[in-house]
C-alpha atoms as a PDB file:
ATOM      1  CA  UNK A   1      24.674   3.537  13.657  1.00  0.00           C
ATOM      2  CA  UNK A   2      26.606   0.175  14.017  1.00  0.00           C
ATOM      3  CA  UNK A   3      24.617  -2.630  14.380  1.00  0.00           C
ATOM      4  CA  UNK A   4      25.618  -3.243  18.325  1.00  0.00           C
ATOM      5  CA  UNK A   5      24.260   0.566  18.260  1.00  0.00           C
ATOM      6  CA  UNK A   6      20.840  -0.940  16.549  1.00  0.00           C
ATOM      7  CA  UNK A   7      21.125  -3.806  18.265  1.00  0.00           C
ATOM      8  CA  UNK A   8      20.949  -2.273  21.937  1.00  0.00           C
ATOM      9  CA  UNK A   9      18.421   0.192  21.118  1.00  0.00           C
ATOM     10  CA  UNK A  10      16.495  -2.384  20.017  1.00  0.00           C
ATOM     11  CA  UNK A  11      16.453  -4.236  22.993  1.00  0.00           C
ATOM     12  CA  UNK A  12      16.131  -0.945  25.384  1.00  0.00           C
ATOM     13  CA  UNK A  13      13.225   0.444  23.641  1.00  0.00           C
ATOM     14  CA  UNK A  14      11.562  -3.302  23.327  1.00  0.00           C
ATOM     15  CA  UNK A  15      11.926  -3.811  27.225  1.00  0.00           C
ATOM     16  CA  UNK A  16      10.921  -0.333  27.367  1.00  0.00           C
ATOM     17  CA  UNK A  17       7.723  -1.164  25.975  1.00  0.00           C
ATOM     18  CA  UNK A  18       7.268  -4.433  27.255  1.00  0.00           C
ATOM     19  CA  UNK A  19       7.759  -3.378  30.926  1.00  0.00           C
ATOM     20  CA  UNK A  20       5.368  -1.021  30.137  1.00  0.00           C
ATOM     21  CA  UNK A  21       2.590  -3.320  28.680  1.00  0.00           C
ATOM     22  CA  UNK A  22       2.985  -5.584  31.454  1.00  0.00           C
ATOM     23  CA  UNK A  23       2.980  -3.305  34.152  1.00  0.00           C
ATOM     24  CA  UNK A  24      -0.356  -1.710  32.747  1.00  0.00           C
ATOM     25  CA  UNK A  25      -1.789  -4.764  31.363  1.00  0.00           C
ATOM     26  CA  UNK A  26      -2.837  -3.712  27.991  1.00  0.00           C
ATOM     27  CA  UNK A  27      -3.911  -5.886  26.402  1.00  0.00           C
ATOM     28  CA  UNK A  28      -5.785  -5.475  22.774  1.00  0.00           C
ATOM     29  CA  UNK A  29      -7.988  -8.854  23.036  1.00  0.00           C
ATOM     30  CA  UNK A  30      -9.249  -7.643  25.927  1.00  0.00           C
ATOM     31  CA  UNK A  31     -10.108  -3.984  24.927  1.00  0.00           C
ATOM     32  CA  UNK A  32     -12.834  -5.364  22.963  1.00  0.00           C
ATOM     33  CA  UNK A  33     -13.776  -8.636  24.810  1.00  0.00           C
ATOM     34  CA  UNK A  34     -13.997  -6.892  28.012  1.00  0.00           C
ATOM     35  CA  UNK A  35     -16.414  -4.121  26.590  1.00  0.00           C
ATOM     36  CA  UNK A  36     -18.631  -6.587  24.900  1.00  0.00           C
ATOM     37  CA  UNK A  37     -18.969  -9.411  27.638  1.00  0.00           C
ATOM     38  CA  UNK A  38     -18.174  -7.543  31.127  1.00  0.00           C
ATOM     39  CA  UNK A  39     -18.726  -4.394  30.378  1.00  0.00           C
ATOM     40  CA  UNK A  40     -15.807  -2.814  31.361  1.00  0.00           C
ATOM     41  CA  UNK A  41     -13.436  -0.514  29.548  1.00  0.00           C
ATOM     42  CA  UNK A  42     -10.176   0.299  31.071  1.00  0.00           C
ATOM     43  CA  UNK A  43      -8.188  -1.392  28.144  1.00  0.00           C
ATOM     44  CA  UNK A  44     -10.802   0.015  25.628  1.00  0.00           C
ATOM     45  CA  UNK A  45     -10.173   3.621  26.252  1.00  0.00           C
ATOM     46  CA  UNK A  46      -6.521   2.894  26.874  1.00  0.00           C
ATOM     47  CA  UNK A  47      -6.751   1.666  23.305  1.00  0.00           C
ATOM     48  CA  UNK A  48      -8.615   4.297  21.227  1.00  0.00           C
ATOM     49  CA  UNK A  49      -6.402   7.425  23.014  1.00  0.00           C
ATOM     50  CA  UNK A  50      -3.441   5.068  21.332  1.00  0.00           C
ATOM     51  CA  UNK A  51      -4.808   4.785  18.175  1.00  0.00           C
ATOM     52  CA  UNK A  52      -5.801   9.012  18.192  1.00  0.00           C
ATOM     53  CA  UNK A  53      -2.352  10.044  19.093  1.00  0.00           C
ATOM     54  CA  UNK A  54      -1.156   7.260  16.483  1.00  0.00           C
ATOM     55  CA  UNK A  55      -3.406   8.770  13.729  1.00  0.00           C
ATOM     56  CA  UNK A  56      -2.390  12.135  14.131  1.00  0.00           C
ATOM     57  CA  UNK A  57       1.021  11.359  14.473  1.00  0.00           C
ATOM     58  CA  UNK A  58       1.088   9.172  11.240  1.00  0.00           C
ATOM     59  CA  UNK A  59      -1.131  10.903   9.119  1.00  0.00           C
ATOM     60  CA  UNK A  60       0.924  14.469   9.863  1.00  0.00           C
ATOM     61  CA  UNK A  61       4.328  12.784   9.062  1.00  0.00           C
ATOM     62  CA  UNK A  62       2.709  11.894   5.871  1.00  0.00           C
ATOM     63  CA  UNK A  63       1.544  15.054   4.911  1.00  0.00           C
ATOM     64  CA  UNK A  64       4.585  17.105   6.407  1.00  0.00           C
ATOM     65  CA  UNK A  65       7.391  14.834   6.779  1.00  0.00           C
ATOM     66  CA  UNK A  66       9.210  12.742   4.451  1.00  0.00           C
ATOM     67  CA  UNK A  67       6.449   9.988   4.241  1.00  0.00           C
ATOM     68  CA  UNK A  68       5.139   9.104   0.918  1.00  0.00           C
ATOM     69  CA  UNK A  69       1.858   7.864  -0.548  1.00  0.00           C
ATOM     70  CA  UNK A  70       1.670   4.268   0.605  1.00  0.00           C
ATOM     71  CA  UNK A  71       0.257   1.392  -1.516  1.00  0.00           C
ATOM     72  CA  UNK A  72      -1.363  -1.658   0.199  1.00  0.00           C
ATOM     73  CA  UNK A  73      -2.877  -4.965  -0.604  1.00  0.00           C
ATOM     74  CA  UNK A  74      -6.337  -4.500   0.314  1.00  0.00           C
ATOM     75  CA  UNK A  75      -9.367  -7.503  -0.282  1.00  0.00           C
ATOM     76  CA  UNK A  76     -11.783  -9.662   1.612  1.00  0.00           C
ATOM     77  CA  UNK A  77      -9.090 -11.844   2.393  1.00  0.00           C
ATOM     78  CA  UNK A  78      -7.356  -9.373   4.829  1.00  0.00           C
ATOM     79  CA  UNK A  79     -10.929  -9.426   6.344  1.00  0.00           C
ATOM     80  CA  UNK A  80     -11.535 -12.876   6.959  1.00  0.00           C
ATOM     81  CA  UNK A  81      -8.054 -13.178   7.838  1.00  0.00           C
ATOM     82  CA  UNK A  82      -8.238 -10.704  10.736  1.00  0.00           C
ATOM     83  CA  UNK A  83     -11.230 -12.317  12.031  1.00  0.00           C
ATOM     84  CA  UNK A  84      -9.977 -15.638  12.166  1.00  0.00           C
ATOM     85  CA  UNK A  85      -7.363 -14.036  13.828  1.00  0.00           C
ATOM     86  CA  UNK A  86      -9.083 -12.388  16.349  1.00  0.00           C
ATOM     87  CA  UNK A  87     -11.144 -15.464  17.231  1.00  0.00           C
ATOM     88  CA  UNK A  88      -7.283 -17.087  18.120  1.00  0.00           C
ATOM     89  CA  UNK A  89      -6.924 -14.198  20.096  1.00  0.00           C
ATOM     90  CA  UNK A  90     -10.022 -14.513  22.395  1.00  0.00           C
ATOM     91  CA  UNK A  91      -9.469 -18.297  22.315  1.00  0.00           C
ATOM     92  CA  UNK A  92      -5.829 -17.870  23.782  1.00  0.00           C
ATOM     93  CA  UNK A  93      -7.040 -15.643  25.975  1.00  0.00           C
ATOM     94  CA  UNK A  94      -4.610 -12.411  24.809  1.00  0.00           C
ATOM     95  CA  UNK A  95      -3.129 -10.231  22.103  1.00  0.00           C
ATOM     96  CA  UNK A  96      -0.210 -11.197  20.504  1.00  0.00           C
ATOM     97  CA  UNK A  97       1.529  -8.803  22.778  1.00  0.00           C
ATOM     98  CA  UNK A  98      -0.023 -10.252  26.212  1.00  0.00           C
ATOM     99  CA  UNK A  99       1.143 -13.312  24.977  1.00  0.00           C
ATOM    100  CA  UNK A 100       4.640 -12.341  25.183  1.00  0.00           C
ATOM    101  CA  UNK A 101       4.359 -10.925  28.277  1.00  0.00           C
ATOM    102  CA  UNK A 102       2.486 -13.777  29.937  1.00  0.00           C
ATOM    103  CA  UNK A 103       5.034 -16.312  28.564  1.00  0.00           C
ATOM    104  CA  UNK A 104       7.350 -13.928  29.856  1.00  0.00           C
ATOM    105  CA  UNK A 105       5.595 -14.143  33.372  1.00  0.00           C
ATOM    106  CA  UNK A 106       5.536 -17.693  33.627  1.00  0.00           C
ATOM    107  CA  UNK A 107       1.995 -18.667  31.910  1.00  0.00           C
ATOM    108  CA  UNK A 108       2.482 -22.072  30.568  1.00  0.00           C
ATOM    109  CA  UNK A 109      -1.420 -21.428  28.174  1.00  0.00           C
ATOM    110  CA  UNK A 110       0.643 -18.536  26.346  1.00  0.00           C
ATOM    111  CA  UNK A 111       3.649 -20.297  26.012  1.00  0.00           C
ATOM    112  CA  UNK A 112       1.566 -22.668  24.366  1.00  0.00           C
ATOM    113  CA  UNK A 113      -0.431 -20.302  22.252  1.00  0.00           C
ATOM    114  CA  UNK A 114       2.650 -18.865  21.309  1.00  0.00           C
ATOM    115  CA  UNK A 115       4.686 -21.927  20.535  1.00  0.00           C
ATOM    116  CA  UNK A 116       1.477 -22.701  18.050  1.00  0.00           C
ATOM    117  CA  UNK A 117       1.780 -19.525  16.432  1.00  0.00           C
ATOM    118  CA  UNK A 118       4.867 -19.980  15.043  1.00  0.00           C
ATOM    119  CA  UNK A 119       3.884 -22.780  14.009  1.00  0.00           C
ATOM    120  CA  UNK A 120       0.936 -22.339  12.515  1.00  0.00           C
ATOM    121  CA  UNK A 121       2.492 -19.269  10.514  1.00  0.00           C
ATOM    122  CA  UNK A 122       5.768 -21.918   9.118  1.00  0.00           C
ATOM    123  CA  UNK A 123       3.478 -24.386   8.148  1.00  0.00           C
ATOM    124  CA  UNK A 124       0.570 -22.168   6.291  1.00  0.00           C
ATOM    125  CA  UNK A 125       3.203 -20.293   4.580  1.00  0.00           C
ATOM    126  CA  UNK A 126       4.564 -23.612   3.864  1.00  0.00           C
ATOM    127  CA  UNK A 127       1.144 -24.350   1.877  1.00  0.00           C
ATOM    128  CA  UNK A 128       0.188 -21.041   0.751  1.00  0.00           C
ATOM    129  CA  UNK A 129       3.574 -20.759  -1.400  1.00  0.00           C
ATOM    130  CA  UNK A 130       3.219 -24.859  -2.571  1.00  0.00           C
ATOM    131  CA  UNK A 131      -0.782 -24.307  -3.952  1.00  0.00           C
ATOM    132  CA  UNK A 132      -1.187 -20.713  -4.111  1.00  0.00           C
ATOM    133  CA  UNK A 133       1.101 -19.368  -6.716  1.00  0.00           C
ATOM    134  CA  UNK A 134       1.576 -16.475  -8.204  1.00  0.00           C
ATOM    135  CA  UNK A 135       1.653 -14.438  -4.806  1.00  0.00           C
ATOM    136  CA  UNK A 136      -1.089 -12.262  -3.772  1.00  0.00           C
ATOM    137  CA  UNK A 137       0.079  -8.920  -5.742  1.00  0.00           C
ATOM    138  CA  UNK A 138      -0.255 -10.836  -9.128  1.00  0.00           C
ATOM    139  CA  UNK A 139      -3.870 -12.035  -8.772  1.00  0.00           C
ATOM    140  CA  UNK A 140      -5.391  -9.136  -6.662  1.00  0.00           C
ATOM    141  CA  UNK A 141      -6.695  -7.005 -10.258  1.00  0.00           C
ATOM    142  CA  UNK A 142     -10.222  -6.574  -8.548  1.00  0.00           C
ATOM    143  CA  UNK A 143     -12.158  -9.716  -9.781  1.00  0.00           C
ATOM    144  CA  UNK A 144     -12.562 -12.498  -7.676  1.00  0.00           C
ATOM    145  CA  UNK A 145     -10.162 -15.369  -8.225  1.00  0.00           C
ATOM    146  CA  UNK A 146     -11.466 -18.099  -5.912  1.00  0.00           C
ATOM    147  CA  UNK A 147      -8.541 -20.293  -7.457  1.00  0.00           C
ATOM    148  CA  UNK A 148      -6.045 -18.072  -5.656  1.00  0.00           C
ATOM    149  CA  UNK A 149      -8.256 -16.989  -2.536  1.00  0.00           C
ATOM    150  CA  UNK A 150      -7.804 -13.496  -3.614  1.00  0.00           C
ATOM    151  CA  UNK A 151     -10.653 -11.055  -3.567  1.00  0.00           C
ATOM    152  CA  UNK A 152      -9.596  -7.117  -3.587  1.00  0.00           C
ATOM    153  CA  UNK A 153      -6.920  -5.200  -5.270  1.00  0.00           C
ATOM    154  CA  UNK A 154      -3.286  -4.743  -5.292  1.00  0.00           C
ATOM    155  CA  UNK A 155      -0.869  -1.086  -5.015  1.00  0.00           C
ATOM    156  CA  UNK A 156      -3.987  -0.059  -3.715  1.00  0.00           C
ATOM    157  CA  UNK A 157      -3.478   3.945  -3.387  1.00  0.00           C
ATOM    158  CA  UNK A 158      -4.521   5.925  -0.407  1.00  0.00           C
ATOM    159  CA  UNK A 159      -7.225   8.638  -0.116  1.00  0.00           C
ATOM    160  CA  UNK A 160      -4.234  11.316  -0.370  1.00  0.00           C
ATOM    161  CA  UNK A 161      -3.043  10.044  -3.398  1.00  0.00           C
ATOM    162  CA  UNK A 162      -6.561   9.462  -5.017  1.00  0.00           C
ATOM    163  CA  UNK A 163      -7.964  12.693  -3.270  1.00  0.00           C
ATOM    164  CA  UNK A 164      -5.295  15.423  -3.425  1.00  0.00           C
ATOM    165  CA  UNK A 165      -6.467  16.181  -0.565  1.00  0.00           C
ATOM    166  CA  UNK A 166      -3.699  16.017   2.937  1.00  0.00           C
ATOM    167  CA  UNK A 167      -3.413  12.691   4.821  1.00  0.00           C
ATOM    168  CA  UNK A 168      -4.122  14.638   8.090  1.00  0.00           C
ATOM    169  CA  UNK A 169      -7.531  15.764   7.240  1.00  0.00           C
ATOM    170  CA  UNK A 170      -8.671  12.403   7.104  1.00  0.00           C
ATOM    171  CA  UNK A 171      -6.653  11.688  10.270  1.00  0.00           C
ATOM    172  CA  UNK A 172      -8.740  14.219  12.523  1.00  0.00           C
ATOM    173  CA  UNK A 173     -11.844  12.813  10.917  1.00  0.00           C
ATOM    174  CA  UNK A 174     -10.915   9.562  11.939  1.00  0.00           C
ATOM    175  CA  UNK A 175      -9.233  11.250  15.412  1.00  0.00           C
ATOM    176  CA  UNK A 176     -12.417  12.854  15.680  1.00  0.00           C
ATOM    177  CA  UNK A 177     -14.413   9.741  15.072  1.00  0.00           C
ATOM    178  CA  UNK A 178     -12.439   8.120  17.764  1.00  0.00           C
ATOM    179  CA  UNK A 179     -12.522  10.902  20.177  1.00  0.00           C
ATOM    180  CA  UNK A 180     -16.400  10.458  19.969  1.00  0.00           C
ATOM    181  CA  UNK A 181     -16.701   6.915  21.061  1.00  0.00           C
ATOM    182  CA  UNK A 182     -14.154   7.823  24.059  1.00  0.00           C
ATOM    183  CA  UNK A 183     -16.493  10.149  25.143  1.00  0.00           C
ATOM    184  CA  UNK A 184     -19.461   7.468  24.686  1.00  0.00           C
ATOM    185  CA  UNK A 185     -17.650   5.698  27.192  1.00  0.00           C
ATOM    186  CA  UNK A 186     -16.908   8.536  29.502  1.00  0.00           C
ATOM    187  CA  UNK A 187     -20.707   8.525  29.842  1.00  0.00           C
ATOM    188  CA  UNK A 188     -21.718   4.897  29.611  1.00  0.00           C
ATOM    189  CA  UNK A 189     -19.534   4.716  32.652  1.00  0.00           C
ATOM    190  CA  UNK A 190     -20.720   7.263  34.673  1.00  0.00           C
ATOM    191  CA  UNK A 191     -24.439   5.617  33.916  1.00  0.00           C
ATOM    192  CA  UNK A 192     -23.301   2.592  34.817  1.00  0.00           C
ATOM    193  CA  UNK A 193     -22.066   4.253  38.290  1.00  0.00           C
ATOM    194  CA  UNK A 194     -24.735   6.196  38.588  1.00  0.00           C
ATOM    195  CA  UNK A 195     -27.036   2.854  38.848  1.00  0.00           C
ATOM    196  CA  UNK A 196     -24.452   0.948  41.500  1.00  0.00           C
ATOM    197  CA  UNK A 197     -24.519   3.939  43.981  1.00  0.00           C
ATOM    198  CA  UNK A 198     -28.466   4.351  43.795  1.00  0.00           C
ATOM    199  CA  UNK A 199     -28.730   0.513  44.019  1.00  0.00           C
ATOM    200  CA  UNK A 200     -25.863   0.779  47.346  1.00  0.00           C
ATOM    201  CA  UNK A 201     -28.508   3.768  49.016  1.00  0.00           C
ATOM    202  CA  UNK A 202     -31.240   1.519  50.098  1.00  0.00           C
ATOM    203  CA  UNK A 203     -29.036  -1.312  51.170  1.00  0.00           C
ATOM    204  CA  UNK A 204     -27.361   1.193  53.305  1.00  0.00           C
ATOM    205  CA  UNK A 205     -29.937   2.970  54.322  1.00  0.00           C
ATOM    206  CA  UNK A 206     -32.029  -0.497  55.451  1.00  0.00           C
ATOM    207  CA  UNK A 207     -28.563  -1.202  57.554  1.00  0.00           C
ATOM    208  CA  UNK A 208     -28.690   2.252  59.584  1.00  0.00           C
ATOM    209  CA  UNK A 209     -32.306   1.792  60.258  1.00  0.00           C
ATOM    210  CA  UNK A 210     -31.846  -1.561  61.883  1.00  0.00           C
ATOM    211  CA  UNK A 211     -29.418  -0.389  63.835  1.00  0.00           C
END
């Protein structure tokens, strides 16, 4: 494919998806911030059906397909990492993604919060690469190096590779796992309705009798 061919499927699959994303209003920050503050879960179950079908998909392409036994950079850095990163989120008030589709829409706080990303990113890569040297993959050998604010391992292998076992049995535990906390919901939900319509009977039923 030339690259006007790569180029243009690019950009029809990307508004593809971001028509898509703004028409439903996914939105990952709020999968989890709606469930835990207002107790609602349209975006969380819109989330965990994405990750099933993206586990099976992934983990079946690895074990059938042509995908190989990946390697990663795994440590407590990713983890404090992500949940700095997910405190920007809530503070900004979306995803990455939502961001893009609110500056898209006109929202001058994303445009912001997106304007400050990039920045942010330029100017800690900026330091990272001026204090932090050798990169990540050379320090990560499983013993803490505070020096380098490294604190796991590198060319970590996967569970296949160490295992023998297929990639997509642990994908339908993981599916299954998943699948599970969906159906939590399913229920919390109908609990929650449960309680509304038995708290709406008296009300209405103290309405008809005055009248």
């Amino acid at each position: 494919m030339s690259v006007v061919g790569e180029c243009l499927t690019a950009f029809i699959f990307g508004s593809m998806v971001g028509f898509l994303v703004q028409r439903s209003r996914f939105c990952n920050t709020a999968a989890l911030r709606d469930a835990m503050l207002f107790k609602t879960y349209r975006n969380t179950k819109a989330l965990l059906v994405t990750m099933m079908i993206l586990t099976i998909g992934f983990t079946t392409f690895m074990t059938f397909g042509d995908g190989k036994p990946l390697h990663f950079y795994v440590g407590l850095n990713q983890v404090i990492g992500l949940f700095l990163f997910g405190i920007g989120m809530v503070l900004a008030g979306a995803c990455t993604v939502s961001t893009w589709v609110k500056a898209g829409e006109g929202n001058v706080g994303a445009i912001w919060a997106l304007l400050f990303t990039f920045i942010g990113m330029f100017l800690f890569s900026l330091v990272w690469s001026f204090i932090y040297w050798p990169p990540a993959g050379a320090t990560m050998n499983g013993v803490p190096n505070v020096a380098g604010l490294q604190f796991g391992f590198a060319n970590a292998s996967t569970l296949q590779e160490e295992t023998g076992i297929p990639a997509v049995f642990f994908g339908l535990i993981q599916t299954g796992v998943l699948y599970a906390i969906y159906r939590a919901i399913l229920r919390k939900e109908r609990r929650i309705e449960e309680q509304r319509s038995a708290a709406r009977q008296p009300a209405t039923s103290s309405v008809e009798a005055a009248v």
